[in-house]
C-alpha atoms as a PDB file:
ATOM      1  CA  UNK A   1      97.577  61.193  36.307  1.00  0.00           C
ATOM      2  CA  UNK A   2     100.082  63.488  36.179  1.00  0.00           C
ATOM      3  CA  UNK A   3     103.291  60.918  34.857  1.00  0.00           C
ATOM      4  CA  UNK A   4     103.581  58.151  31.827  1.00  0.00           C
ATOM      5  CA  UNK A   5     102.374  54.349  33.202  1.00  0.00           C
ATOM      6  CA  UNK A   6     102.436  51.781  31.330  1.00  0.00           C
ATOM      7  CA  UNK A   7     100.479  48.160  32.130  1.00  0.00           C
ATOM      8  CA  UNK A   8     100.702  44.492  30.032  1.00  0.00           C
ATOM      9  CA  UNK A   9      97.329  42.790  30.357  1.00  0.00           C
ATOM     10  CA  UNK A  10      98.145  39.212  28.662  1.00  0.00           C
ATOM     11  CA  UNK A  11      98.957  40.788  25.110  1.00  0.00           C
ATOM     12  CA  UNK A  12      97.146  43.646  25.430  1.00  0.00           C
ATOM     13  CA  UNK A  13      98.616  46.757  26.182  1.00  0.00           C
ATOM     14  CA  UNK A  14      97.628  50.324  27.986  1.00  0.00           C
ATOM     15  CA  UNK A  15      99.906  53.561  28.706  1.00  0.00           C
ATOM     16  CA  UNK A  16      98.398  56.431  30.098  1.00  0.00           C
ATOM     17  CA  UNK A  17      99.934  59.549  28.352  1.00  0.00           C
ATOM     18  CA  UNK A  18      99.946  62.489  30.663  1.00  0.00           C
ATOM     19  CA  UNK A  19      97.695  64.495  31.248  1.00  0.00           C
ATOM     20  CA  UNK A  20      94.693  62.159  30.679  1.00  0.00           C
ATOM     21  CA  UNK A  21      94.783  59.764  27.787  1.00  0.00           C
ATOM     22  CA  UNK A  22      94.841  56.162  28.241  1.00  0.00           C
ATOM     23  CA  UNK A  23      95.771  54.246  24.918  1.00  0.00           C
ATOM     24  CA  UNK A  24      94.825  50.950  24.882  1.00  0.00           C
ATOM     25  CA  UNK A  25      95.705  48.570  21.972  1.00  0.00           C
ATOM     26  CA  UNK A  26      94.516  45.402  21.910  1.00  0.00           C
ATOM     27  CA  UNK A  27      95.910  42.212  20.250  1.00  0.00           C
ATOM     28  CA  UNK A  28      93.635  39.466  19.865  1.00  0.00           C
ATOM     29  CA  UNK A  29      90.546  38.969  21.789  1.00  0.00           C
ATOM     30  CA  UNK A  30      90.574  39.681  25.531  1.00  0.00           C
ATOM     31  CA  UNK A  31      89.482  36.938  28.398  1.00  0.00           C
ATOM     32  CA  UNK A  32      87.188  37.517  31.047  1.00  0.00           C
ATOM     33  CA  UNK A  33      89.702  37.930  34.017  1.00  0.00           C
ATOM     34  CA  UNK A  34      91.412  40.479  31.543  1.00  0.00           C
ATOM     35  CA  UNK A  35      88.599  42.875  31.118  1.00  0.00           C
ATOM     36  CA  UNK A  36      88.309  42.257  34.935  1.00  0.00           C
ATOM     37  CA  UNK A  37      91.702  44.041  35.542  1.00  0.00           C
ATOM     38  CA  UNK A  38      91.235  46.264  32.577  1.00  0.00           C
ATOM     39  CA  UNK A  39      87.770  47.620  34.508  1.00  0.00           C
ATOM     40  CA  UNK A  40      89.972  48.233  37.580  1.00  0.00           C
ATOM     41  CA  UNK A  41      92.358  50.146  36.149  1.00  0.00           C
ATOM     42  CA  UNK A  42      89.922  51.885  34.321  1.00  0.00           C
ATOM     43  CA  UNK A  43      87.982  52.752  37.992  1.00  0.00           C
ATOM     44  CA  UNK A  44      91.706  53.249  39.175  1.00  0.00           C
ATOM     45  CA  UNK A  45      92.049  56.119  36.763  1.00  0.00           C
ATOM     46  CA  UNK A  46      88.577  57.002  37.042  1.00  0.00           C
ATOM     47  CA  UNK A  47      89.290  58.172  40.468  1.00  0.00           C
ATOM     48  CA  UNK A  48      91.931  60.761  39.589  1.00  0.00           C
ATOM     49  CA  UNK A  49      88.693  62.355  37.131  1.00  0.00           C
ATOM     50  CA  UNK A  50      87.733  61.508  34.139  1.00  0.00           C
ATOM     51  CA  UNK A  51      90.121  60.557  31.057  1.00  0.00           C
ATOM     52  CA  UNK A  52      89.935  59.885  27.217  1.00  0.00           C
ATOM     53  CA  UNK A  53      89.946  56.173  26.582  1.00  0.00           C
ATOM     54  CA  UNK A  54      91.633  55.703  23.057  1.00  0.00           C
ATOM     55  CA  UNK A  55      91.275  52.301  22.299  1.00  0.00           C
ATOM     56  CA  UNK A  56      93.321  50.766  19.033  1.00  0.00           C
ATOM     57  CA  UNK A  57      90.916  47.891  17.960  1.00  0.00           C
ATOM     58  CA  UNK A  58      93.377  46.983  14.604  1.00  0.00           C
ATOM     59  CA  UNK A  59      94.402  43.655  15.712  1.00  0.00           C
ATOM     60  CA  UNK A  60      91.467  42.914  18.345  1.00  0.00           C
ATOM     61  CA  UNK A  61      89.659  39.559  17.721  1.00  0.00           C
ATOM     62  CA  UNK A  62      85.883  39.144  18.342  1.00  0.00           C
ATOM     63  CA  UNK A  63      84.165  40.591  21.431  1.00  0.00           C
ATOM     64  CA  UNK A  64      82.043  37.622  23.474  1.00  0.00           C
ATOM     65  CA  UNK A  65      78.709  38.689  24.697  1.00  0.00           C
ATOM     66  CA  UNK A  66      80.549  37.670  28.395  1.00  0.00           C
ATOM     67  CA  UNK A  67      82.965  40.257  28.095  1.00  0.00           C
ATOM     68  CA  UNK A  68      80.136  42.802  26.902  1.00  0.00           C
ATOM     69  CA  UNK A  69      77.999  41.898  29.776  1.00  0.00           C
ATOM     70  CA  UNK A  70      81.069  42.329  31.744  1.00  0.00           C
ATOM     71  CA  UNK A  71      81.634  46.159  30.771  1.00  0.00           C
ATOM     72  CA  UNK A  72      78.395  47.447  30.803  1.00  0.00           C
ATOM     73  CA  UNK A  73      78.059  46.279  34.403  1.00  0.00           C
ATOM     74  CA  UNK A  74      80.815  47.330  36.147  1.00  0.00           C
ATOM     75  CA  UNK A  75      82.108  49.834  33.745  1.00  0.00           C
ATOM     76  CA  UNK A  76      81.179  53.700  34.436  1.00  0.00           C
ATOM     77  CA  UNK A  77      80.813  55.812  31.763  1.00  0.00           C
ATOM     78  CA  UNK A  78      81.652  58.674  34.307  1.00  0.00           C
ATOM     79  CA  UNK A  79      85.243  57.759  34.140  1.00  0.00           C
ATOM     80  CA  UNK A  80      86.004  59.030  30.756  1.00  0.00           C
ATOM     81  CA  UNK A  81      85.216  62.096  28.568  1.00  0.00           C
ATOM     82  CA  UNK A  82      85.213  59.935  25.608  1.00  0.00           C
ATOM     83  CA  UNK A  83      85.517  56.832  23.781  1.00  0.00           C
ATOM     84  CA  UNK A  84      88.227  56.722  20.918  1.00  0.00           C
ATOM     85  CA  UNK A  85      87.918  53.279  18.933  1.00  0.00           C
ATOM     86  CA  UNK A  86      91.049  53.242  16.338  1.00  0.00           C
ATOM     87  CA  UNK A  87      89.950  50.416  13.363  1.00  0.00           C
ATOM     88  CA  UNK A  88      86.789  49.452  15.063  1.00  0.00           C
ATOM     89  CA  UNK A  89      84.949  46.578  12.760  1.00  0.00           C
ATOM     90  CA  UNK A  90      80.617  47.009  12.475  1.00  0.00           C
ATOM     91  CA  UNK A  91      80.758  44.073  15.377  1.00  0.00           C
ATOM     92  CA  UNK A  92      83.229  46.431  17.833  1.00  0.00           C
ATOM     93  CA  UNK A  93      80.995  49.437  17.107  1.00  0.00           C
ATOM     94  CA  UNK A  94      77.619  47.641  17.864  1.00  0.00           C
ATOM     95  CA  UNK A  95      79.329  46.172  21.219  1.00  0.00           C
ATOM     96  CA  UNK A  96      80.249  49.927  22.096  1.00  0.00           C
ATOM     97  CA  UNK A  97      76.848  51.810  21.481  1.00  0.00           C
ATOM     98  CA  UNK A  98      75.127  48.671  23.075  1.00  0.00           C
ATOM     99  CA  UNK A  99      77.652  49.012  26.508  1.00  0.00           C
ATOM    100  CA  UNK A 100      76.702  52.756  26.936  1.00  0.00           C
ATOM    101  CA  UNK A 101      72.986  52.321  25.657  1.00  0.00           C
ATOM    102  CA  UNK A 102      72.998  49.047  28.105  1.00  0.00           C
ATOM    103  CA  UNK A 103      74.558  51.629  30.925  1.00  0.00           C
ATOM    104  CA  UNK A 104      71.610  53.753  30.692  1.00  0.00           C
ATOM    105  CA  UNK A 105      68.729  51.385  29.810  1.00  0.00           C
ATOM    106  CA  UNK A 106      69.892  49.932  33.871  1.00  0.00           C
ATOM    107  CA  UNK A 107      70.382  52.913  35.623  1.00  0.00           C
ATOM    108  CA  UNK A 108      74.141  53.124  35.973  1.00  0.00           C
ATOM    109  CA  UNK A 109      74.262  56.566  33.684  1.00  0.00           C
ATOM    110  CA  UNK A 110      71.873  58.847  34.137  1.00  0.00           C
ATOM    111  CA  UNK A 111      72.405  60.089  30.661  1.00  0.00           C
ATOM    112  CA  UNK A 112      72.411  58.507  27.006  1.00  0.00           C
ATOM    113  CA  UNK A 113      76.087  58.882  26.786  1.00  0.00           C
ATOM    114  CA  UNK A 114      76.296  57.682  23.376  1.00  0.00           C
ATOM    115  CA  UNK A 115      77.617  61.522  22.186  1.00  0.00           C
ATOM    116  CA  UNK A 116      80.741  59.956  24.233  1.00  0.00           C
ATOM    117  CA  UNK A 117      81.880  57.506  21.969  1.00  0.00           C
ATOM    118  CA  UNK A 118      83.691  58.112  18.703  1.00  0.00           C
ATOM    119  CA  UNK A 119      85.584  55.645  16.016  1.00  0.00           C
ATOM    120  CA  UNK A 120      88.303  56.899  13.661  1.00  0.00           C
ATOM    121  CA  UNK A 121      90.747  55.310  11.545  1.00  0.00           C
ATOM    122  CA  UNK A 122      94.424  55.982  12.240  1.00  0.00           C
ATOM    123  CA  UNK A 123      95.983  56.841  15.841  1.00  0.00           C
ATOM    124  CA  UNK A 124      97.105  60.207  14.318  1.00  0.00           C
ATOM    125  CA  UNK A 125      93.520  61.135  13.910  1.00  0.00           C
ATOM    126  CA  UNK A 126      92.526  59.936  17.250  1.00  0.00           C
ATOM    127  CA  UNK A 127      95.313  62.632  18.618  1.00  0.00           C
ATOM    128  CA  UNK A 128      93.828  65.023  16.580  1.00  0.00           C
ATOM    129  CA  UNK A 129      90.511  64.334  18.143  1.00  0.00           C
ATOM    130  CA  UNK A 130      91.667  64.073  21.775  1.00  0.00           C
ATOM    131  CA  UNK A 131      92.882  67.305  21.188  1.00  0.00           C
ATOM    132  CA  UNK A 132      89.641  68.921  19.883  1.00  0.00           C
ATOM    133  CA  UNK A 133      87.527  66.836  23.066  1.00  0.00           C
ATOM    134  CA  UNK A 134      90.333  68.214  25.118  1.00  0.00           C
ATOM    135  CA  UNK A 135      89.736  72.006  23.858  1.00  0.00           C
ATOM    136  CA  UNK A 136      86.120  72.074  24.178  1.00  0.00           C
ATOM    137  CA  UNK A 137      86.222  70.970  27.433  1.00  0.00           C
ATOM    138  CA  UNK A 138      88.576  73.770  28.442  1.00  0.00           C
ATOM    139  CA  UNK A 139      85.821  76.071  26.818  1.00  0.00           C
ATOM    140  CA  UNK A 140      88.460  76.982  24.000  1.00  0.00           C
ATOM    141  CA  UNK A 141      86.840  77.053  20.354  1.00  0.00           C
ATOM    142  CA  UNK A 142      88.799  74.240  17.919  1.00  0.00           C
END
């Protein structure tokens, strides 16, 4: 994960910021064969380790229980250290917690992951955040 990609999923876009951040902003709501190719680059990533997902929900239309079901069963909540919703509505934060509680209630996580998701309000303060996930993980205090 080492150098700045960039990826155009209908008119949603994703650019993975070096060394592990992948910044998604969405415009819209996203179809079916979209989140397909948005869960293989996810497992694409996922493969280099784990990375933070930041995910700017501002301009994202409704999420379809299809597209829900579709996440929480081929997602892996092993690919990411955490889930960074920018904007994220009461309906996008309910489809969240319900993929990773979904995830666990099956079998697919062997842990409640829920500690993994987290919604701010500005992309500054998802940085900020990153940064703090980032630290802790390193075993530095922030």
């Amino acid at each position: 994960m080492g150098e700045q990609r960039e990826w155009t999923l209908g008119a949603h876009r994703l650019r993975l910021e070096p060394p592990d951040t992948l910044w998604v902003a969405y415009q819209g709501s996203i179809s079916l064969e979209e989140v397909r190719l948005l869960v293989d680059c996810y497992r694409e990533l996922g493969r280099s380790g784990p990375f933070f997902l930041v995910v700017d929900l501002r301009e994202a239309g409704r999420v379809y229980s299809d597209i829900q079901r579709y996440f929480s069963e081929h997602a892996d909540t092993a690919w990411v250290h955490a889930n960074i919703f920018i904007g994220a509505r009461l309906a996008h934060k309910a489809s969240a917690k319900g993929i990773f509680l979904a995830a666990w209630l099956t079998g697919r996580s062997q842990t409640n992951e829920l500690s993994k998701i987290h919604f701010v309000s500005t992309p500054d303060e998802a940085s900020e955040l990153v940064a703090r996930l980032r630290a802790r993980l390193d075993g530095k205090v922030a």
